[in-house]
PDB file of N, CA and C in Angstrom:
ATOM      1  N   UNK A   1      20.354 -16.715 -12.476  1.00  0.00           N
ATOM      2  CA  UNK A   1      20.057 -15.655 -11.525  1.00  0.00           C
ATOM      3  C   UNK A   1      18.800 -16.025 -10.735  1.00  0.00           C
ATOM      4  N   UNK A   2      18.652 -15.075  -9.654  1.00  0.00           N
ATOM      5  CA  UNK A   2      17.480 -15.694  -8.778  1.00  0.00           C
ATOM      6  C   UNK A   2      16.316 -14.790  -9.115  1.00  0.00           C
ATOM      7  N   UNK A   3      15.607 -15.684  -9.182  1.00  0.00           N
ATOM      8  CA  UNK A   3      14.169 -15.051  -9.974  1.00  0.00           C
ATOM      9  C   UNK A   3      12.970 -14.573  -8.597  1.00  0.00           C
ATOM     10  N   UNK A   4      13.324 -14.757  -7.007  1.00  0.00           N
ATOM     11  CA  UNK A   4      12.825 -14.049  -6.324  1.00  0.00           C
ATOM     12  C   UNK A   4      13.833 -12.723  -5.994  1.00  0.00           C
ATOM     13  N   UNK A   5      14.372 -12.898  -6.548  1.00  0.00           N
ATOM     14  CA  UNK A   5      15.445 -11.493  -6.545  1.00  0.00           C
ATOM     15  C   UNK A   5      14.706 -10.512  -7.412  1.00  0.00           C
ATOM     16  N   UNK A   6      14.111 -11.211  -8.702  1.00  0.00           N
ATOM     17  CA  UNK A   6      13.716 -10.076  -9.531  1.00  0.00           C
ATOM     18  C   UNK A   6      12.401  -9.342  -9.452  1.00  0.00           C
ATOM     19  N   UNK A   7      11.416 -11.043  -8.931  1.00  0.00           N
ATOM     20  CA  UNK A   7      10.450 -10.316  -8.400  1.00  0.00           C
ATOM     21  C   UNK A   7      10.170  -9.160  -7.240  1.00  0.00           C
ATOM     22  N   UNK A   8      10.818  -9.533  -6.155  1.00  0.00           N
ATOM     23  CA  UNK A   8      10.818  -8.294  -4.959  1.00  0.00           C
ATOM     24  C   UNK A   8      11.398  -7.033  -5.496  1.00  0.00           C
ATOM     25  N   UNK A   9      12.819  -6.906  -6.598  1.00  0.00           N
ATOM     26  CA  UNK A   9      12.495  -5.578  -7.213  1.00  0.00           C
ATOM     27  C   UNK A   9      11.843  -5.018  -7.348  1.00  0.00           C
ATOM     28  N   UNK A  10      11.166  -5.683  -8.249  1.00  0.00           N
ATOM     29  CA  UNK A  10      10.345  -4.998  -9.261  1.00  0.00           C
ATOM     30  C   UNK A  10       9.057  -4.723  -8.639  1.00  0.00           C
ATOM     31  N   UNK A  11       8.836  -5.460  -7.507  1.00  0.00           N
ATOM     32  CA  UNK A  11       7.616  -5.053  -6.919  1.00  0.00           C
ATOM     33  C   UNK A  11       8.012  -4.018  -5.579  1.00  0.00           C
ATOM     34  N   UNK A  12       9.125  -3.767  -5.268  1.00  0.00           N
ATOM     35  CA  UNK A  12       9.654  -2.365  -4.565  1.00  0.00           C
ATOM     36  C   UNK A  12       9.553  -1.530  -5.528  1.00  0.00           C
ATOM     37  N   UNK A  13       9.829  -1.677  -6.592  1.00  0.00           N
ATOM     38  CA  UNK A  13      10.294  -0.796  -7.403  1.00  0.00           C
ATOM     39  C   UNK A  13       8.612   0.390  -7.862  1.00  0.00           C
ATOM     40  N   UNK A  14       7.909  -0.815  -8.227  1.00  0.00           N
ATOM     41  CA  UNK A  14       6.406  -0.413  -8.254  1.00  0.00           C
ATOM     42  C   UNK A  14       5.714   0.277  -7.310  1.00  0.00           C
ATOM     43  N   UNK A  15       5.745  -0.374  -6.105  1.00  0.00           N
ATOM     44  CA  UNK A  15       5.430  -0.090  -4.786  1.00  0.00           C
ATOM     45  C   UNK A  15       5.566   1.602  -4.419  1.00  0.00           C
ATOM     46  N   UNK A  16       7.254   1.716  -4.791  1.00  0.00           N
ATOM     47  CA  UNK A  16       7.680   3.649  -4.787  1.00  0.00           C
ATOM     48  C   UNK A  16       7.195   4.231  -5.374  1.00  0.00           C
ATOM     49  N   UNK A  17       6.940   3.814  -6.952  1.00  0.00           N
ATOM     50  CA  UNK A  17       5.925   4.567  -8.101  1.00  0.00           C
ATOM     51  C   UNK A  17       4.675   4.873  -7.382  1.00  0.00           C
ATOM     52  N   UNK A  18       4.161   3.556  -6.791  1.00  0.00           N
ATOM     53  CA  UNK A  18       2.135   4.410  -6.316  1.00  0.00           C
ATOM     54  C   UNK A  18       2.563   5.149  -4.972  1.00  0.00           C
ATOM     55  N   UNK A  19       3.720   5.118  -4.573  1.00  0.00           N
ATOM     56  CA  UNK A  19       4.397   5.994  -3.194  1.00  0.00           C
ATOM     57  C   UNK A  19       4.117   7.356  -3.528  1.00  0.00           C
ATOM     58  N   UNK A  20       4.639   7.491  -4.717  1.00  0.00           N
ATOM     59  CA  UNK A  20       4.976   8.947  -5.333  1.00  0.00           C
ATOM     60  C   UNK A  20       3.621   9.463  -5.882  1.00  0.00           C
ATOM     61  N   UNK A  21       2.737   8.771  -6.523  1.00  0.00           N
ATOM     62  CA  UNK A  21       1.757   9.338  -7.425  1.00  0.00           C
ATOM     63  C   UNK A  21       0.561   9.742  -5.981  1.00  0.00           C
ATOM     64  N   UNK A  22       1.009   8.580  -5.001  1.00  0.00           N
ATOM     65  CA  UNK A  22       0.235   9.394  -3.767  1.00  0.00           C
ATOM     66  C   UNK A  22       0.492  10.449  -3.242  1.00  0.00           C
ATOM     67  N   UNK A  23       1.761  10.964  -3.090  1.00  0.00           N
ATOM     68  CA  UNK A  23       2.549  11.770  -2.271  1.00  0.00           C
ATOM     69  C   UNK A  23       2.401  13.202  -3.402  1.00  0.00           C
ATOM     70  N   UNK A  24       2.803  13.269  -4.799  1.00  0.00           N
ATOM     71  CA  UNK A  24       2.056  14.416  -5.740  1.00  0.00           C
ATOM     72  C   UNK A  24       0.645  14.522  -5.768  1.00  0.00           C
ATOM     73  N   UNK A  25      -0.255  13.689  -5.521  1.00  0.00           N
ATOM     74  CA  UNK A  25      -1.548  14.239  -5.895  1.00  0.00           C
ATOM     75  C   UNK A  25      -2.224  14.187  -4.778  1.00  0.00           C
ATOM     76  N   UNK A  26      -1.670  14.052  -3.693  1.00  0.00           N
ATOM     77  CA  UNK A  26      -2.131  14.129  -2.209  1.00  0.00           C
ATOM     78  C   UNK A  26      -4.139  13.746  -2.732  1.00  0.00           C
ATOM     79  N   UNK A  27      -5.037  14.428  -2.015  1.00  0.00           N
ATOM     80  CA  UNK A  27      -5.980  14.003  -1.935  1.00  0.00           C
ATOM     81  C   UNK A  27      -6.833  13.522  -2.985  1.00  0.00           C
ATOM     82  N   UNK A  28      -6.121  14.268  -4.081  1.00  0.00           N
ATOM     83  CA  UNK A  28      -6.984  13.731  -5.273  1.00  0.00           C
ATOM     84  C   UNK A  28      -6.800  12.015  -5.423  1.00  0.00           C
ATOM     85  N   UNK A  29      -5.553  11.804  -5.453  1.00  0.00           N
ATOM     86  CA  UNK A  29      -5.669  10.346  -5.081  1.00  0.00           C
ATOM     87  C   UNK A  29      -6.462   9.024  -4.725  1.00  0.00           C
ATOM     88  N   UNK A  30      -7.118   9.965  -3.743  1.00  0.00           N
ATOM     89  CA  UNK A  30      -7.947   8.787  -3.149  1.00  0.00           C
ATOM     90  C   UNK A  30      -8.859   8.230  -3.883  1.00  0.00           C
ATOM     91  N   UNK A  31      -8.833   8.704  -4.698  1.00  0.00           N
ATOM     92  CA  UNK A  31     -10.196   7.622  -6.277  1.00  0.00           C
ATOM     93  C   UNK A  31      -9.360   6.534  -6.737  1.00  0.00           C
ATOM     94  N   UNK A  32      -8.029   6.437  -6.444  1.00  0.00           N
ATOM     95  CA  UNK A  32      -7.197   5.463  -6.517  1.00  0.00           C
ATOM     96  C   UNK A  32      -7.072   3.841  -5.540  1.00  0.00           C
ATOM     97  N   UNK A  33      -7.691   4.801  -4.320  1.00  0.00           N
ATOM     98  CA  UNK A  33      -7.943   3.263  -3.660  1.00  0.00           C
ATOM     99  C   UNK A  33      -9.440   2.572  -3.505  1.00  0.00           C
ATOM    100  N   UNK A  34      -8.771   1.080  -3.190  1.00  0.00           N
ATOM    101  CA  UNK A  34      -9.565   0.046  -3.438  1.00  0.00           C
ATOM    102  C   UNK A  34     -10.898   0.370  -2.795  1.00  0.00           C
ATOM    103  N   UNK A  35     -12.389   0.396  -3.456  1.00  0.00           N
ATOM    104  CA  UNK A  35     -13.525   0.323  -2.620  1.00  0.00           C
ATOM    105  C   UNK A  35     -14.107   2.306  -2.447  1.00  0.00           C
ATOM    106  N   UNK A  36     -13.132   2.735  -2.753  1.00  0.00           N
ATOM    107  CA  UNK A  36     -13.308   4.689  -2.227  1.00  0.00           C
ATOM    108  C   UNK A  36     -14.392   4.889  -3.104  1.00  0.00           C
ATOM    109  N   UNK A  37     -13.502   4.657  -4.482  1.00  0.00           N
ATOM    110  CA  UNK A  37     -14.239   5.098  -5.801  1.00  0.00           C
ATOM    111  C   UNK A  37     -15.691   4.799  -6.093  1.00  0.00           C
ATOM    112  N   UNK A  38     -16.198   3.861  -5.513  1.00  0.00           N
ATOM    113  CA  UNK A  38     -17.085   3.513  -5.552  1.00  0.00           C
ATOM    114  C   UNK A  38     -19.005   3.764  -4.876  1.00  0.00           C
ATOM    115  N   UNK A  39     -18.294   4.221  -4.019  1.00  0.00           N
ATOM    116  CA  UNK A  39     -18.988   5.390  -2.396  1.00  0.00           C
ATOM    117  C   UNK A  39     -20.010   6.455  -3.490  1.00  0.00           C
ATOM    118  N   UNK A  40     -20.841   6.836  -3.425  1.00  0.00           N
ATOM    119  CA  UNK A  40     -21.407   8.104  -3.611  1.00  0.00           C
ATOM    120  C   UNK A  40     -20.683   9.823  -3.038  1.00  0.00           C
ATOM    121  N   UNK A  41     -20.793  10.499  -3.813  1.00  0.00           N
ATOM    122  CA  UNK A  41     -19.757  11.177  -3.969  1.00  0.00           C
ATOM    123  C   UNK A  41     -20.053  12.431  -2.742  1.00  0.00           C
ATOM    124  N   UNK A  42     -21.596  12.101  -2.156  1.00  0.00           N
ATOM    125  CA  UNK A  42     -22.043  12.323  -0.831  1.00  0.00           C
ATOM    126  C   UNK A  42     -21.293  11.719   0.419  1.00  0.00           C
ATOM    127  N   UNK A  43     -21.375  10.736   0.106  1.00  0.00           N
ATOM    128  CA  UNK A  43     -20.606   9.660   0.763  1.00  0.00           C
ATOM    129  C   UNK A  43     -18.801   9.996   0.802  1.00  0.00           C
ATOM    130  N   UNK A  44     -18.700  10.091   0.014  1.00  0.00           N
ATOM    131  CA  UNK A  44     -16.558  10.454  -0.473  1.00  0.00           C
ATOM    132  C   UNK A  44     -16.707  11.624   0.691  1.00  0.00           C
ATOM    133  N   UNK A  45     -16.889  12.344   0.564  1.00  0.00           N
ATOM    134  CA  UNK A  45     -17.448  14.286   1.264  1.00  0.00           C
ATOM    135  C   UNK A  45     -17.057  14.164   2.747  1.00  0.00           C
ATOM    136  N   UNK A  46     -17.517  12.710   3.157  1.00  0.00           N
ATOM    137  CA  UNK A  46     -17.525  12.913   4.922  1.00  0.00           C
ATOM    138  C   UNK A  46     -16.311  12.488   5.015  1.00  0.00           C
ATOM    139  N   UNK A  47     -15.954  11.815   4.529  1.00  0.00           N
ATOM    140  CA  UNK A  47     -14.256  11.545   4.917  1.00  0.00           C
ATOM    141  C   UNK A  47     -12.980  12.203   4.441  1.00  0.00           C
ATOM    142  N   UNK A  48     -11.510  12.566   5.051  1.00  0.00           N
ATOM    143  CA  UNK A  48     -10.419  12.939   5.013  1.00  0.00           C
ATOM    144  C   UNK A  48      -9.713  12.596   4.054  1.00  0.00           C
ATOM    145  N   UNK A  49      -9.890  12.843   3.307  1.00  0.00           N
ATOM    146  CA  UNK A  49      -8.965  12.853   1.980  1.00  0.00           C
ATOM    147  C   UNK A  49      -7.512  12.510   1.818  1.00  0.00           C
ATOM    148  N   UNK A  50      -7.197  13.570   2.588  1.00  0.00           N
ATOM    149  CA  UNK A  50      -5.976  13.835   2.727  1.00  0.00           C
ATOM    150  C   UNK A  50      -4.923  12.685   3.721  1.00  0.00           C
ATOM    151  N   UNK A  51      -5.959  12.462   4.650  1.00  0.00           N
ATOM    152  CA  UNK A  51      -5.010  11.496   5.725  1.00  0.00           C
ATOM    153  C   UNK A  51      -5.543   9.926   4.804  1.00  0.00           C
ATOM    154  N   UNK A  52      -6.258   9.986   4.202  1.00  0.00           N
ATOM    155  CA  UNK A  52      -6.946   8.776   3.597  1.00  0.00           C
ATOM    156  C   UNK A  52      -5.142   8.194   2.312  1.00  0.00           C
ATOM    157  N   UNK A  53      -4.836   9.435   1.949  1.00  0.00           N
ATOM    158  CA  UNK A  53      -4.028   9.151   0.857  1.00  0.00           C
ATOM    159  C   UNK A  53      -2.809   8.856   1.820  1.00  0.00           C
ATOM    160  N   UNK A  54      -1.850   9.542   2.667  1.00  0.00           N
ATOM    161  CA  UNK A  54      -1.296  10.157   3.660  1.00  0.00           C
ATOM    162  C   UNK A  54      -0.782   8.444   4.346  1.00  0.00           C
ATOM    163  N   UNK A  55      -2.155   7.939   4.553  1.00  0.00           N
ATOM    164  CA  UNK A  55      -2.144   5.891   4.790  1.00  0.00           C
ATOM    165  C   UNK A  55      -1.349   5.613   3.733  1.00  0.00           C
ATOM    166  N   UNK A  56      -1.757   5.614   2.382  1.00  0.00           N
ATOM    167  CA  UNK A  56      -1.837   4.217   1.931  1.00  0.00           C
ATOM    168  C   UNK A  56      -0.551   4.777   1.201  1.00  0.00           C
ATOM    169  N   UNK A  57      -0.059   5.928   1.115  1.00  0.00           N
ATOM    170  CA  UNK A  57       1.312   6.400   0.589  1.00  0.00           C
ATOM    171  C   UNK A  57       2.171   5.637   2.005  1.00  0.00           C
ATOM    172  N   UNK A  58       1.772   5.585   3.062  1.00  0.00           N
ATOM    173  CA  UNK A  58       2.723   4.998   4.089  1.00  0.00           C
ATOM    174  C   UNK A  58       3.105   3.492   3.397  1.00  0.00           C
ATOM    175  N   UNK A  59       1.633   2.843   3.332  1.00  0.00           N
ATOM    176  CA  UNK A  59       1.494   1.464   3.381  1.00  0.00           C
ATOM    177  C   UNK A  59       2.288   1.167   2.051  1.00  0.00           C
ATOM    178  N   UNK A  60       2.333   2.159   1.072  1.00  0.00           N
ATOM    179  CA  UNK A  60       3.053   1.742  -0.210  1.00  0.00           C
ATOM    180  C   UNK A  60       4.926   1.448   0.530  1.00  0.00           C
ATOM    181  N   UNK A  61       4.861   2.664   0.835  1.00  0.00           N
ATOM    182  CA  UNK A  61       6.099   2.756   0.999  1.00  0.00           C
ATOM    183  C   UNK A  61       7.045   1.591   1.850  1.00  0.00           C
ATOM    184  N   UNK A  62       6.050   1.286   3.148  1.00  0.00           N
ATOM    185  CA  UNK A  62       6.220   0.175   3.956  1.00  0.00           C
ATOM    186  C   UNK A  62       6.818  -1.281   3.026  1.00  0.00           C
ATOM    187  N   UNK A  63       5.476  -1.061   2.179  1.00  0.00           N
ATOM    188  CA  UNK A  63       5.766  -2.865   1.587  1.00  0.00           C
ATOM    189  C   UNK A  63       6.922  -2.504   0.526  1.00  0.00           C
ATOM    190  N   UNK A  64       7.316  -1.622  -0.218  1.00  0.00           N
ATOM    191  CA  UNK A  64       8.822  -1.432  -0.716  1.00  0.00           C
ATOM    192  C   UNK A  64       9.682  -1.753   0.065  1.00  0.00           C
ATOM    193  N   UNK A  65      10.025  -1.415   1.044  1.00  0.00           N
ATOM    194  CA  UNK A  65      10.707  -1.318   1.756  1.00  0.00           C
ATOM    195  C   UNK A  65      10.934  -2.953   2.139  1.00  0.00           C
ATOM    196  N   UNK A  66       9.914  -3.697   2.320  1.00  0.00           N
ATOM    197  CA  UNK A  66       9.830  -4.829   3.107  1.00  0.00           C
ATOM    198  C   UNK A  66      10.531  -5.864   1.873  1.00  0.00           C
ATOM    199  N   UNK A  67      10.407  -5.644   0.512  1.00  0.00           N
ATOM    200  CA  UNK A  67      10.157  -6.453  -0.307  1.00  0.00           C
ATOM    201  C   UNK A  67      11.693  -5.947  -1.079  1.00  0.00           C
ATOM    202  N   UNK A  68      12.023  -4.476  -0.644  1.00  0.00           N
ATOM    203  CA  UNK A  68      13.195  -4.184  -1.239  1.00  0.00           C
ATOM    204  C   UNK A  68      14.535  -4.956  -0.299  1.00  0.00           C
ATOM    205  N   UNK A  69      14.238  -5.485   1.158  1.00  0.00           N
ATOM    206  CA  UNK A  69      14.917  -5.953   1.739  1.00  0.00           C
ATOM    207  C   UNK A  69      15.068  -7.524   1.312  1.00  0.00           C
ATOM    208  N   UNK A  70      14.189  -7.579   1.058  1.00  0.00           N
ATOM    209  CA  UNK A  70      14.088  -9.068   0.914  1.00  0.00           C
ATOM    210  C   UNK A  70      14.910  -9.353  -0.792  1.00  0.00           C
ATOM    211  N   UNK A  71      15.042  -8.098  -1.577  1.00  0.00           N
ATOM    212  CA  UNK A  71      15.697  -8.571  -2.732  1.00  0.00           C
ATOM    213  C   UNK A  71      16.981  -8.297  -2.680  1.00  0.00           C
ATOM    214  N   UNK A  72      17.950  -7.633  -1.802  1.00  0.00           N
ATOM    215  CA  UNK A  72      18.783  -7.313  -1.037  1.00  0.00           C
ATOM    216  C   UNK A  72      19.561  -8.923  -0.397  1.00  0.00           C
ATOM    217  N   UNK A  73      18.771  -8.958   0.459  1.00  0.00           N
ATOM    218  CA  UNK A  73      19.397 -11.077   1.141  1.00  0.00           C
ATOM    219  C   UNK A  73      19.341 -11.356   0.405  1.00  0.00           C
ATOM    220  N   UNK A  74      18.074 -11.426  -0.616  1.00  0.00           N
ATOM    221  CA  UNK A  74      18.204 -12.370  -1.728  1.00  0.00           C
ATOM    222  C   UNK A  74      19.603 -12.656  -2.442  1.00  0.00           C
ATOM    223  N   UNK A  75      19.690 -11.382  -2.849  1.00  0.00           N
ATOM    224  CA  UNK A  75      20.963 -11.357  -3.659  1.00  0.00           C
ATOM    225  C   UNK A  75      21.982 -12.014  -3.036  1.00  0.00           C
ATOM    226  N   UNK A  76      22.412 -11.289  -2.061  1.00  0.00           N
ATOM    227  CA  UNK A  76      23.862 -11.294  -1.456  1.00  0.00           C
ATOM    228  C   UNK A  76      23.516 -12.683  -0.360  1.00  0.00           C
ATOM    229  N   UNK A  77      22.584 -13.370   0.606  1.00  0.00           N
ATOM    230  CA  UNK A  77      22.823 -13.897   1.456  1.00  0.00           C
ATOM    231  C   UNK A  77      22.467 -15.329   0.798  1.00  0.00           C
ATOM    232  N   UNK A  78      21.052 -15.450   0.873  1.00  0.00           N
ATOM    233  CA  UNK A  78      20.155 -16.633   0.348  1.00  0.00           C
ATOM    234  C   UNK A  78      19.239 -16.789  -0.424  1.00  0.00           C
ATOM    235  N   UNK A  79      18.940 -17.518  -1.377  1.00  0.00           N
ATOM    236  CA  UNK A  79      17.421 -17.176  -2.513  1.00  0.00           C
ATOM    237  C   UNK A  79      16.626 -17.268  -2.121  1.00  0.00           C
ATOM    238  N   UNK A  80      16.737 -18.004  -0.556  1.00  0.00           N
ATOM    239  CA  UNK A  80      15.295 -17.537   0.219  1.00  0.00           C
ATOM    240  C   UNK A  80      14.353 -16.959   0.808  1.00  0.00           C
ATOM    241  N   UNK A  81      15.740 -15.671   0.651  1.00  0.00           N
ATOM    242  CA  UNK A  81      15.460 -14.550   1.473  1.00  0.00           C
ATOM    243  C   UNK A  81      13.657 -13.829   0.887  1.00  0.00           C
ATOM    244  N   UNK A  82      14.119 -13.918  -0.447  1.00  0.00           N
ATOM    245  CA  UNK A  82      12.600 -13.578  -1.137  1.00  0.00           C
ATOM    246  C   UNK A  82      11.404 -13.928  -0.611  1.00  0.00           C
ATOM    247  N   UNK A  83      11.492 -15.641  -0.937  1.00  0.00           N
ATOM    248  CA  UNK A  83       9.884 -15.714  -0.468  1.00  0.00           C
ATOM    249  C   UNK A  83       9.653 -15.177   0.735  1.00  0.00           C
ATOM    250  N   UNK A  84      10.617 -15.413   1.644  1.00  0.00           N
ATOM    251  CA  UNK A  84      10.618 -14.702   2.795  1.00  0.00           C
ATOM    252  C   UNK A  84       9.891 -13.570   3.014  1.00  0.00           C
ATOM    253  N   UNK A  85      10.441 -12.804   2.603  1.00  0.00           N
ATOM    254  CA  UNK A  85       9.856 -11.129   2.646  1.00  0.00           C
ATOM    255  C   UNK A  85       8.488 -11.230   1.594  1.00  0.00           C
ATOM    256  N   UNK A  86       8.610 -11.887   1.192  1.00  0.00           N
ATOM    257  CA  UNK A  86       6.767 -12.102   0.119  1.00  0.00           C
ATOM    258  C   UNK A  86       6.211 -12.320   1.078  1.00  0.00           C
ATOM    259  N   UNK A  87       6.314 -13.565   1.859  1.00  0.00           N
ATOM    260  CA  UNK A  87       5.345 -14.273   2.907  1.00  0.00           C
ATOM    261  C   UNK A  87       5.086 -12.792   4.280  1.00  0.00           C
ATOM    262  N   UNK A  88       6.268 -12.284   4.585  1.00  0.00           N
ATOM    263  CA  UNK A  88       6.171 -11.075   5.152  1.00  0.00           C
ATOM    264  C   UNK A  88       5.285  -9.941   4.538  1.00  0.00           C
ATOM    265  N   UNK A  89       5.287  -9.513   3.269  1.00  0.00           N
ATOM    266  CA  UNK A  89       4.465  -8.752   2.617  1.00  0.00           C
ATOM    267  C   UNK A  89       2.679  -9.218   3.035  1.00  0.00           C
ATOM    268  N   UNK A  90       2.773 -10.637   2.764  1.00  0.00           N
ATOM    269  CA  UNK A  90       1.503 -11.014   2.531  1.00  0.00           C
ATOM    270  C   UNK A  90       0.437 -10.733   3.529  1.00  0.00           C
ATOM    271  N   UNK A  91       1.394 -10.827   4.688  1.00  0.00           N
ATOM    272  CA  UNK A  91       0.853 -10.862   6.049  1.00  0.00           C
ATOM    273  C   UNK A  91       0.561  -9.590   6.470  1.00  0.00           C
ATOM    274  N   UNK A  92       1.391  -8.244   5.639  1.00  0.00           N
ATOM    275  CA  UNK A  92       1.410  -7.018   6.307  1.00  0.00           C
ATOM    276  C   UNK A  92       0.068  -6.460   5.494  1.00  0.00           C
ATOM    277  N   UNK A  93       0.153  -7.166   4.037  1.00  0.00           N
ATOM    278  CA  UNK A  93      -0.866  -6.364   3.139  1.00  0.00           C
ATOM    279  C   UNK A  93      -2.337  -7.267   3.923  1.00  0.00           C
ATOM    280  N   UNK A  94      -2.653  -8.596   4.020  1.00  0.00           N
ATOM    281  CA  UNK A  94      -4.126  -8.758   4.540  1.00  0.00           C
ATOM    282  C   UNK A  94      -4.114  -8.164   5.946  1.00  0.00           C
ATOM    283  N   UNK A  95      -3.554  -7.612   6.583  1.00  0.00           N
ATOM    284  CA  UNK A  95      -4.189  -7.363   7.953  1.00  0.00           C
ATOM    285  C   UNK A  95      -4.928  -6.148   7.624  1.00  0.00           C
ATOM    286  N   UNK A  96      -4.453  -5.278   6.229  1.00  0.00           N
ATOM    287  CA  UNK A  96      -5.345  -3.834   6.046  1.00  0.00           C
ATOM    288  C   UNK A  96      -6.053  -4.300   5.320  1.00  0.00           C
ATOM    289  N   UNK A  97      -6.534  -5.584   4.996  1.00  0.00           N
ATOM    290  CA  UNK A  97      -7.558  -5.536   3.655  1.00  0.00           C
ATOM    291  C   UNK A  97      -8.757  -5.971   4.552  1.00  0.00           C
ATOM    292  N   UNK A  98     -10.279  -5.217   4.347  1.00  0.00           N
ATOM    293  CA  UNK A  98     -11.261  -5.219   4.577  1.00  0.00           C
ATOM    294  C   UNK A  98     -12.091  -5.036   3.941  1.00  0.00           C
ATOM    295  N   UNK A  99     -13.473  -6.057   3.924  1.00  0.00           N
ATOM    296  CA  UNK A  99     -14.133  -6.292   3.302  1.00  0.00           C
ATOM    297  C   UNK A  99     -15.556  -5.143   3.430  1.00  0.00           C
ATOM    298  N   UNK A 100     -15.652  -4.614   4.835  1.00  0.00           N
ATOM    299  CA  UNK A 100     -16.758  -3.888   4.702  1.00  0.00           C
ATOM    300  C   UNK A 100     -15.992  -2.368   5.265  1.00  0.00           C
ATOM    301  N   UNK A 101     -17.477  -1.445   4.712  1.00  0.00           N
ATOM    302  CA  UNK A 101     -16.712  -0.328   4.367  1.00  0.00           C
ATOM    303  C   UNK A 101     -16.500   0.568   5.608  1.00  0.00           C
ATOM    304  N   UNK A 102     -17.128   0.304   6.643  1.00  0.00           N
ATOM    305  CA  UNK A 102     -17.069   0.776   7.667  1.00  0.00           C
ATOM    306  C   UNK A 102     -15.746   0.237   8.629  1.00  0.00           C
ATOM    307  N   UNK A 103     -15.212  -0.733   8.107  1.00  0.00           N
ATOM    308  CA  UNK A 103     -14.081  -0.913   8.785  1.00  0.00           C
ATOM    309  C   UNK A 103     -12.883  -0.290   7.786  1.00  0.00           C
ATOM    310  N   UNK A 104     -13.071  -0.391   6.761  1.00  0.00           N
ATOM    311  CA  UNK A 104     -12.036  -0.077   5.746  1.00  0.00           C
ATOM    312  C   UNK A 104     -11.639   1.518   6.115  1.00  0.00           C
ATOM    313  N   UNK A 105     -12.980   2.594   5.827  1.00  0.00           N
ATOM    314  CA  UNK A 105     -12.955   3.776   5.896  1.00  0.00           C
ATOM    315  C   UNK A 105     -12.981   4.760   7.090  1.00  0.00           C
ATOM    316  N   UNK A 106     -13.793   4.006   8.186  1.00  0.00           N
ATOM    317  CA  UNK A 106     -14.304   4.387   9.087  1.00  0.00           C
ATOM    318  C   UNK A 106     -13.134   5.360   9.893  1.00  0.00           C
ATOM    319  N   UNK A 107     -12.101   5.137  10.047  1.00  0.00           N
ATOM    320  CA  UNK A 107     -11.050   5.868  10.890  1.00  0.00           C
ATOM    321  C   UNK A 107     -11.117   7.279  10.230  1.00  0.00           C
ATOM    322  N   UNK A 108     -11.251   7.164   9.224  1.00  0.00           N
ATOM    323  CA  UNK A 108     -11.271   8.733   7.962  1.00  0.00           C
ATOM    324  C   UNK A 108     -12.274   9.797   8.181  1.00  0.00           C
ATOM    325  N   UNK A 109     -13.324   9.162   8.695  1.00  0.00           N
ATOM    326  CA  UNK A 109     -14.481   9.930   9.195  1.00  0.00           C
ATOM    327  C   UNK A 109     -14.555  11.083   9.362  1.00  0.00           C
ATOM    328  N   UNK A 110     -14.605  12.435   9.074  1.00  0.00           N
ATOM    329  CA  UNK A 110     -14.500  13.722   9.168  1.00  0.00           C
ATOM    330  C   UNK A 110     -15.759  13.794  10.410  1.00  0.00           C
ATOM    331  N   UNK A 111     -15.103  14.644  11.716  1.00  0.00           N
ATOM    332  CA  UNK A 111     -16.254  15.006  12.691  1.00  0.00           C
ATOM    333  C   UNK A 111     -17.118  16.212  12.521  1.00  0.00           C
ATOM    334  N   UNK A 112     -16.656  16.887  11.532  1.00  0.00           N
ATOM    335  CA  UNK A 112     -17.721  18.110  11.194  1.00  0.00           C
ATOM    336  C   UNK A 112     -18.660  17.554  10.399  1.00  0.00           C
ATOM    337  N   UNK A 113     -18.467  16.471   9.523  1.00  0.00           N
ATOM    338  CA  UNK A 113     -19.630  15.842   8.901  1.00  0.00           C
ATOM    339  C   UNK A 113     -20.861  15.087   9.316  1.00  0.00           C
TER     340      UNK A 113
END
């Protein structure tokens, strides 16, 4: 069997799980993403919670989707289809990864704060 078949499952499969645990716990969530938790809790206060989770429940869902396709060809077309959609993943997940926090968070910014 094809073993990028199993990986892109299972990592769609995962992907829907943090979909969902975003989508039930809406803002509480956000102690869940990368870099938030870490902020002073002064700091957490000025930003949107809600649209903060609202993202990255998208972005979960997105890369399922991307990775559930790719185990899909896999199966039925080519075993290449996988890395394929990995190399696609890879590209979709670093364009949101940021290193400083003002680019990471900054869109979240609450204007009454």
């Amino acid at each position: 069997m094809n073993i990028g078949f199993f990986i892109c499952i299972v990592s769609s499969l995962l992907f829907c799980l943090f979909a969902l645990i975003f989508t039930f716990l809406k803002g509480k969530a956000a102690m869940l993403i990368s870099g938030f938790n870490t902020l002073s809790k002064e700091q957490r206060e000025s930003y949107d919670k809600e649209k903060m989770c609202k993202d990255q429940r998208n972005a979960f869902l997105l890369w399922a989707v991307i990775l559930g396709v790719g185990s899909i060809l896999s199966y039925f077309i080519s075993e290449y289809a996988a890395p394929a959609a990995f190399a696609v993943w890879l590209v979709v997940f670093f364009k949101d990864v940021h290193l400083d926090e003002e680019k990471a968070f900054g869109k979240y910014k609450r204007k009454d704060k």
